[in-house]
Protein backbone atom coordinates (compact mmCIF):
# COMPACT_ATOMS: atom_id res chain seq x y z
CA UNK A 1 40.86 106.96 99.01
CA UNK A 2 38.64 107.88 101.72
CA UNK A 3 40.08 107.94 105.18
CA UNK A 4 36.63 107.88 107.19
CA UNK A 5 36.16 105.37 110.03
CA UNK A 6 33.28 102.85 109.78
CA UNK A 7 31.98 104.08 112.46
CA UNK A 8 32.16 107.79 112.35
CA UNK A 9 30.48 108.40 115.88
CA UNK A 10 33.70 106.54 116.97
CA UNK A 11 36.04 109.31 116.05
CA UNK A 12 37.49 111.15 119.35
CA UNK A 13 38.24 114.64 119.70
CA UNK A 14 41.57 115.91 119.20
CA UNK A 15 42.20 116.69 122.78
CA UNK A 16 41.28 113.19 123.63
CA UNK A 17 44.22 112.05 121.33
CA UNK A 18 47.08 114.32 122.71
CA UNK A 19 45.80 113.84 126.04
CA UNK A 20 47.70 110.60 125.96
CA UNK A 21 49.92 110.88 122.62
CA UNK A 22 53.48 109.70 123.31
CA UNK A 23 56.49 110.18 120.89
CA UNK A 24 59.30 107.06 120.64
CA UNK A 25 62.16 106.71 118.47
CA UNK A 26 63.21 103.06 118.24
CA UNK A 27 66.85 101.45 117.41
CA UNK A 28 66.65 99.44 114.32
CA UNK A 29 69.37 96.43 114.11
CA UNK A 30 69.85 96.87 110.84
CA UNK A 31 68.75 99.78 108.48
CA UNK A 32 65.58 98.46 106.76
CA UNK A 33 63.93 101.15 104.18
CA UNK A 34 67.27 103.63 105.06
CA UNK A 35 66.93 104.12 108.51
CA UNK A 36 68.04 103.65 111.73
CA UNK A 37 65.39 105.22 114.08
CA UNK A 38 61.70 104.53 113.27
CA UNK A 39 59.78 107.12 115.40
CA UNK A 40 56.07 107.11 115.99
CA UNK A 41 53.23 108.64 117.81
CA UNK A 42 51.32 105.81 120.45
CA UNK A 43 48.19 106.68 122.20
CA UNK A 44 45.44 104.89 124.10
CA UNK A 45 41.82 104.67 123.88
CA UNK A 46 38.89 102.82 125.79
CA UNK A 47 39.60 99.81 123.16
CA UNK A 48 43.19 99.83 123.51
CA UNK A 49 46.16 101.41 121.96
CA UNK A 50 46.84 102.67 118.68
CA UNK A 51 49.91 104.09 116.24
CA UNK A 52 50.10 106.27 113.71
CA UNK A 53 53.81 105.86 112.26
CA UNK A 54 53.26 107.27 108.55
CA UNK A 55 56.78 107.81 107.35
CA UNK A 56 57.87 111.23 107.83
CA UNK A 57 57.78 111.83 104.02
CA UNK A 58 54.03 110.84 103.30
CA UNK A 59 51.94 113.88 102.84
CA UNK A 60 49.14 114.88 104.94
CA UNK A 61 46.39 112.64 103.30
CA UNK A 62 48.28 109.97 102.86
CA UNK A 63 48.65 109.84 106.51
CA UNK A 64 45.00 110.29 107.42
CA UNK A 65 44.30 106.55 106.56
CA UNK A 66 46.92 105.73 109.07
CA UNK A 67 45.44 107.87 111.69
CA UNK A 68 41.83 106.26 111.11
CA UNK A 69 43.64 102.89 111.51
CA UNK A 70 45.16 104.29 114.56
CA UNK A 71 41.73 105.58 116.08
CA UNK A 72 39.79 102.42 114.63
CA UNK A 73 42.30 100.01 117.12
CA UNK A 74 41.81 102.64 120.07
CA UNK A 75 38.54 103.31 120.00
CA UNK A 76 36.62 100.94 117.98
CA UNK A 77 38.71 97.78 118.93
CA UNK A 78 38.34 94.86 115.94
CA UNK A 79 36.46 92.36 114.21
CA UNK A 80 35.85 88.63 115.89
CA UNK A 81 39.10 86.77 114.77
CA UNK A 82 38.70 82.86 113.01
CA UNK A 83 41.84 81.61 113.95
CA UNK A 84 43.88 82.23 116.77
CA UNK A 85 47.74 81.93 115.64
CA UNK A 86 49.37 83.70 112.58
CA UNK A 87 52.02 82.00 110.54
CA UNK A 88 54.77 84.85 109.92
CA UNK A 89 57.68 85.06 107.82
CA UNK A 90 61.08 86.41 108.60
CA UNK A 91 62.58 89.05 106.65
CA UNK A 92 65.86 89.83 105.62
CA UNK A 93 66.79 93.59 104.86
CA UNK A 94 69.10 94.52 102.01
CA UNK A 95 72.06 93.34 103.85
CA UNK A 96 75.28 92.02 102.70
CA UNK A 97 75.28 88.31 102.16
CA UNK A 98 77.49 87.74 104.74
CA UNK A 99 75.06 88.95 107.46
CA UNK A 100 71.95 86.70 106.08
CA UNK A 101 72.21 83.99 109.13
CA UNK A 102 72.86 86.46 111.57
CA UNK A 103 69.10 88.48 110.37
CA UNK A 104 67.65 84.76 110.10
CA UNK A 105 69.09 83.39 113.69
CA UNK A 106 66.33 86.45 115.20
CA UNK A 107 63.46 84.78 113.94
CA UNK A 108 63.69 81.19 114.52
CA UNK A 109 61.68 78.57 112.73
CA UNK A 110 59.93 79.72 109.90
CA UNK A 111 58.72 78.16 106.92
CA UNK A 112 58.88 81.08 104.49
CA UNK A 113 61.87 84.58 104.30
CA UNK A 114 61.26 87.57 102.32
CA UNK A 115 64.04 88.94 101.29
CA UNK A 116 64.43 93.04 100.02
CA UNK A 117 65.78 93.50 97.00
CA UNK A 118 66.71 96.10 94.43
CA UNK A 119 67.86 98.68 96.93
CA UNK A 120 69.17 102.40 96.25
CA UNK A 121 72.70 101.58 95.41
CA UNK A 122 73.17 97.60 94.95
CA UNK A 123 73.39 95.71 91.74
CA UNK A 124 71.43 92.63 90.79
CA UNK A 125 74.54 90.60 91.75
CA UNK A 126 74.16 91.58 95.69
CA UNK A 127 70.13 90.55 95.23
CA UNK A 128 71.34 87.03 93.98
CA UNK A 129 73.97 86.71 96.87
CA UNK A 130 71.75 87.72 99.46
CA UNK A 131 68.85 85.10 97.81
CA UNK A 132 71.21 82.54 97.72
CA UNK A 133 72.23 83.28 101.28
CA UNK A 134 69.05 82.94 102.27
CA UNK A 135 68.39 79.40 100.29
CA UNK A 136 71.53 77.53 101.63
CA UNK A 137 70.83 78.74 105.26
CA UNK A 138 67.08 77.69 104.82
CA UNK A 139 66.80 74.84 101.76
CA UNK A 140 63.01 74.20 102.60
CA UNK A 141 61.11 77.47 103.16
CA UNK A 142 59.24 79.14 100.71
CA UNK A 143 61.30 82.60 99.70
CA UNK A 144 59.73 85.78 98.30
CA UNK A 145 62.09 88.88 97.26
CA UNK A 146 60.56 92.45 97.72
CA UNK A 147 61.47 94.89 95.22
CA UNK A 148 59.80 98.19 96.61
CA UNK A 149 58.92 99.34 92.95
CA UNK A 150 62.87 99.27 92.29
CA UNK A 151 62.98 98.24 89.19
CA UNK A 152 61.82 99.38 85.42
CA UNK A 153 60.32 96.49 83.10
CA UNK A 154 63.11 95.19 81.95
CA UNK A 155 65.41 94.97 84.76
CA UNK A 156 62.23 93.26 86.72
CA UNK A 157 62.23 89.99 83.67
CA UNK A 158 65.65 89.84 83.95
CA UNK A 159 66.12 90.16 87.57
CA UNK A 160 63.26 87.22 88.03
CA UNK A 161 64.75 84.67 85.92
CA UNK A 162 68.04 84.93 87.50
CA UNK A 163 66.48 84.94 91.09
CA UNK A 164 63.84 82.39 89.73
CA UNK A 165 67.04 79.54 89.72
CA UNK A 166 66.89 79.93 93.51
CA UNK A 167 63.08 79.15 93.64
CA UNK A 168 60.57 81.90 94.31
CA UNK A 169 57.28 82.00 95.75
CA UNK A 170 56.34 85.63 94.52
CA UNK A 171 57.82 88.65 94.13
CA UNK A 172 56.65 91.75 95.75
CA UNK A 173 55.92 95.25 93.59
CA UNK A 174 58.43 94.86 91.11
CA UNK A 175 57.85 97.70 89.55
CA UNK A 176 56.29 100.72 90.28
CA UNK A 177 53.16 101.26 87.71
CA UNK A 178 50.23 98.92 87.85
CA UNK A 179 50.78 98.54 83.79
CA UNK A 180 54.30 97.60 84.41
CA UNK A 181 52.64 95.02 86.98
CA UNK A 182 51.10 93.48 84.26
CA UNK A 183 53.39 93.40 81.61
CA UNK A 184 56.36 91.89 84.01
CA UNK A 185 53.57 89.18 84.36
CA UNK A 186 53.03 88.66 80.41
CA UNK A 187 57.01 88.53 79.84
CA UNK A 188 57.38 86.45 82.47
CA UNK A 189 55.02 84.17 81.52
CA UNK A 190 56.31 83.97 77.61
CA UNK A 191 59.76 83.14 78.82
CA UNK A 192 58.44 80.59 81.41
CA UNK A 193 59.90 81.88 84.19
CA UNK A 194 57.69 80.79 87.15
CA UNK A 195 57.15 83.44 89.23
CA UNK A 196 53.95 84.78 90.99
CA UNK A 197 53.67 88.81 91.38
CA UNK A 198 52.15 90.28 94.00
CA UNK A 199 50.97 94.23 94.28
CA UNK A 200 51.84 96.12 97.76
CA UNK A 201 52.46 99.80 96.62
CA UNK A 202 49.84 99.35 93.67
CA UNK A 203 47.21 98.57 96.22
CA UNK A 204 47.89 100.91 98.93
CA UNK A 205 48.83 103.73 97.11
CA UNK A 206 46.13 104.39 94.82
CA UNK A 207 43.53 106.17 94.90
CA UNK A 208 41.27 102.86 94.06
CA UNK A 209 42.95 99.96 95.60
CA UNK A 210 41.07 97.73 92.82
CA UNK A 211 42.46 98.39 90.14
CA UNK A 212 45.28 96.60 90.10
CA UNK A 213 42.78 93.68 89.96
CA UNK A 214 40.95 95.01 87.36
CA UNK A 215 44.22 94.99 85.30
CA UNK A 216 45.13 91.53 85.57
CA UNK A 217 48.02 93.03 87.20
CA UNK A 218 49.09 90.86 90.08
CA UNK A 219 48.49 87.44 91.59
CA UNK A 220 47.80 88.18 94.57
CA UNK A 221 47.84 91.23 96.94
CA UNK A 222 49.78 92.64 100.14
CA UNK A 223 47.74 94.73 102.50
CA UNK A 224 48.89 96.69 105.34
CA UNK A 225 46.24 97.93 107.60
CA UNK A 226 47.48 101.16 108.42
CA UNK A 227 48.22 102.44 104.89
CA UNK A 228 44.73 101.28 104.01
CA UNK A 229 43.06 103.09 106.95
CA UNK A 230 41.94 100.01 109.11
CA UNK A 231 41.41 96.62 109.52
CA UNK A 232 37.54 96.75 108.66
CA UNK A 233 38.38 99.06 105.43
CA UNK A 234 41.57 96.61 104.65
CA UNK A 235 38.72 93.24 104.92
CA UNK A 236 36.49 95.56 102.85
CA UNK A 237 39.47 95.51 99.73
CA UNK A 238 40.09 91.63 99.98
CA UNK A 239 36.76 91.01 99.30
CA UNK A 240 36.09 92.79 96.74
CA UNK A 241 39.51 92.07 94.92
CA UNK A 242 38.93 88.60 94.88
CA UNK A 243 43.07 87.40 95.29
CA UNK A 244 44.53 85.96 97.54
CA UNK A 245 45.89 88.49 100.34
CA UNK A 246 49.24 88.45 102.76
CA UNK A 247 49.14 90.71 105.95
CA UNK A 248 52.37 92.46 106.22
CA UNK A 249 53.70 95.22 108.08
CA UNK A 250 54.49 99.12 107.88
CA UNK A 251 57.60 98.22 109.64
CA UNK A 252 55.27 99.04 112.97
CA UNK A 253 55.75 98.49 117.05
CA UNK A 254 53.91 95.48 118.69
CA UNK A 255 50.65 98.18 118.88
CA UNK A 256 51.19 97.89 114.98
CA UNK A 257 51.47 94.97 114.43
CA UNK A 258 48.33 93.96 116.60
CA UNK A 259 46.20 95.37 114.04
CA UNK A 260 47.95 93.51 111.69
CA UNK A 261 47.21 90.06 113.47
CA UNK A 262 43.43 91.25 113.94
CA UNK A 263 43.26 91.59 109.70
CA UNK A 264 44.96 88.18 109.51
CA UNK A 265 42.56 86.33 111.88
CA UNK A 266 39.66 88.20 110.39
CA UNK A 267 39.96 87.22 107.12
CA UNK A 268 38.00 83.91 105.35
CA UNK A 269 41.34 82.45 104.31
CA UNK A 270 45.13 82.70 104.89
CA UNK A 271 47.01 81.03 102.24
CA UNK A 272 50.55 82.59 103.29
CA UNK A 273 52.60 83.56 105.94
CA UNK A 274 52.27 87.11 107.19
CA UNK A 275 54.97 89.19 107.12
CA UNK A 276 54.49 90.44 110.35
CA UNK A 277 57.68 89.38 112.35
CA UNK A 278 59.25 92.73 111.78
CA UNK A 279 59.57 94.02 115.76
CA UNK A 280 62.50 91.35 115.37
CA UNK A 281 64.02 94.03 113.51
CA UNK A 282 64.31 96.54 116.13
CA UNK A 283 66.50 96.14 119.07
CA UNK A 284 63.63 97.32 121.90
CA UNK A 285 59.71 97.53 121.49
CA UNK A 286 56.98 99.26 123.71
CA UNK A 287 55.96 96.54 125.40
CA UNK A 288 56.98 93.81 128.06
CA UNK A 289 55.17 91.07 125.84
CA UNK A 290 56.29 92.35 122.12
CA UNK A 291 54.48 90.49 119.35
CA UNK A 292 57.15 88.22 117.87
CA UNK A 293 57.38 85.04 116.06
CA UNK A 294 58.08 81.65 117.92
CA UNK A 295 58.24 78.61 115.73
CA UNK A 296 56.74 80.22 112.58
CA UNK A 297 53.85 82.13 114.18
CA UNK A 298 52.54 84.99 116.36
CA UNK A 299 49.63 84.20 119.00
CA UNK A 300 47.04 86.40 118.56
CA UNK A 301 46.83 88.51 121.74
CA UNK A 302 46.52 92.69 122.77
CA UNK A 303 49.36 95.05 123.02
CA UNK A 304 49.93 96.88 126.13
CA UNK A 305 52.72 99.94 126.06
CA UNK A 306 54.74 100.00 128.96
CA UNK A 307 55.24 103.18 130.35
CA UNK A 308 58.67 102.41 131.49
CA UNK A 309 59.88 101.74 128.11
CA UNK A 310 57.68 104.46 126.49
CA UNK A 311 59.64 107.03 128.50
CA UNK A 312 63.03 105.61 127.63
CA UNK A 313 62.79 105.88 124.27
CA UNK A 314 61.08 108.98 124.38
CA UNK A 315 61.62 111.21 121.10
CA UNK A 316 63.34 114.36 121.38
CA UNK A 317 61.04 117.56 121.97
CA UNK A 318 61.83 118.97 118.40
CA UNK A 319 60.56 115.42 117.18
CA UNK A 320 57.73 115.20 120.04
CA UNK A 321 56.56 118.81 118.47
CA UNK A 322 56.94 117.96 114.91
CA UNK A 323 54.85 114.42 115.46
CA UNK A 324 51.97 116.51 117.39
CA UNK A 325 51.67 119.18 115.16
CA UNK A 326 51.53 116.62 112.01
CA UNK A 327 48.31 114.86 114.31
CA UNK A 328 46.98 117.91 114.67
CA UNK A 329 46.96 118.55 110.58
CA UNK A 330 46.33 115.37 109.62
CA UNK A 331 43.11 115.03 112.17
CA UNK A 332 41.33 117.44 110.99
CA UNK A 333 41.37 115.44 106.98
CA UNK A 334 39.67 112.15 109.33
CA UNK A 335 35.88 113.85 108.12
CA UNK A 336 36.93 115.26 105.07
């Protein structure tokens, strides 16, 4: 997948990036996707800022589409918005069960929770807890689980019907292979158990983000702007797959998740909560105004890093280095 901007006259040098390229780390208050730290690079352009967080294992090309994504919200700014407000969902790490009202209490009112599930090192029986958790602290909202490709086949059908008992909206990239996508759906549906499935990992992560569509794989679809290179690129894939789509996040600051809430207000319809409540997951953000839920929903409104706080969470100069020379590879695949 291409990581060119849409408008390539847009693209700024590379010494207009580092001129204002800052490195954070960020406390997490709980480990989400193993860690504790999420790092990434912030810089500003004449549209605003932008972020380019790609985890620290995704290789070099990988990471261009998050860079475009990055440039597109600096320098390009994005696409008139149709609504104003985004309903958001909370979401519940692969904690104990225990902790479940203590992750909820962050977020407020919602009216749907997705929960992570099939994490390195749990059973099924800790998925269940922490679902069930979730349902007696919350008996109305709509609950989705998030598997992260966890799970083969068979461990995906029998995982669902147990966590179907609970009542499930969808569940999130079951398993990892766009085949196994759609044969979790055909089992499913043979044994009744009544369960949508949605693709994250299958769109985002292929080389064509359709084909998961083409497969009859999924239900509906998950896009993330920065994996996907952009906002305008990310409306681009909705359209032409034809499913219904939910915004989510790359686990990303307030600059992050801005894009995020441009993609949700830009598209024609918005038939689920977002998840895009995840800055309640860290314990500071980059700016004075951080883009959180309150009762159910973000207000749609720009991103402005404080320098202050920028400067306090500073990375480390090993880290600062490492981030700027990964830019500096990784911009030079934005023509390619």
């Amino acid at each position: 997948m291409s990581a060119a901007l849409a408008s390539p006259q847009a693209v700024p040098t590379l010494d207009e990036l580092l001129a204002t390229a800052t490195v954070v780390s960020l406390p997490m208050r709980v480990k989400f996707r193993g860690i504790m730290e999420r790092e990434t690079l912030l810089f500003r352009g004449p549209a605003g800022w932008g972020e380019f967080c790609p985890f620290p294992e995704y290789g070099d090309t990988e990471a261009s589409r998050w860079l475009a994504a990055a440039v597109e919200a600096a320098w390009q700014g994005f696409p008139a918005p149709l609504r104003d407000t985004i309903p958001v969902n909370a979401t519940v790490p692969a904690v104990p069960a225990a902790r479940v009202p203590e992750v909820l209490e962050r977020f407020g009112r919602v009216d749907a929770v997705k929960v992570k599930v099939a994490e390195h090192g749990q059973e099924l029986a800790d998925d269940v807890a922490r679902v069930t958790a979730v349902r007696e602290a919350l008996p109305d909202v709509a609950i989705r689980v998030d598997a992260n490709a966890g799970w083969d086949v068979p461990q995906a059908v029998e995982a669902l019907g147990r966590l179907s008992a609970v009542g499930l909206e969808y569940a999130e990239q079951p398993v990892p292979q766009i085949e196994g996508l759609a044969e979790v759906r055909r089992r499913l549906a043979r044994q009744g158990t009544p369960v949508l499935i949605a693709a994250d990992e299958s769109v985002r992560k292929e080389d064509d983000p359709l084909k998961v569509t083409r497969a009859g794989a999924a239900d509906l679809i998950v896009i993330k702007v920065a994996p996907l290179g952009g906002v305008r690129r990310a409306l681009d894939i909705v359209a032409q797959a034809g499913l219904p789509a939910v915004v989510s996040s790359a686990l990303d600051t307030s600059v992050g998740i801005r894009a995020g809430l441009a993609l949700a207000a830009a598209l024609p319809e918005l038939p689920y909560a977002c998840g895009l409540g995840t800055v309640r997951l860290f314990a500071s953000d980059i700016t004075r105004d951080p883009l959180v839920p309150d009762d159910g929903a973000i207000r749609v409104r720009e991103a402005v890093a404080d320098e202050e706080l920028l400067e306090r969470y500073a990375a480390s100069a090993e880290r600062r280095d490492w981030w700027l020379d990964r830019l500096r590879r990784v911009y030079a695949l934005l023509h390619a």
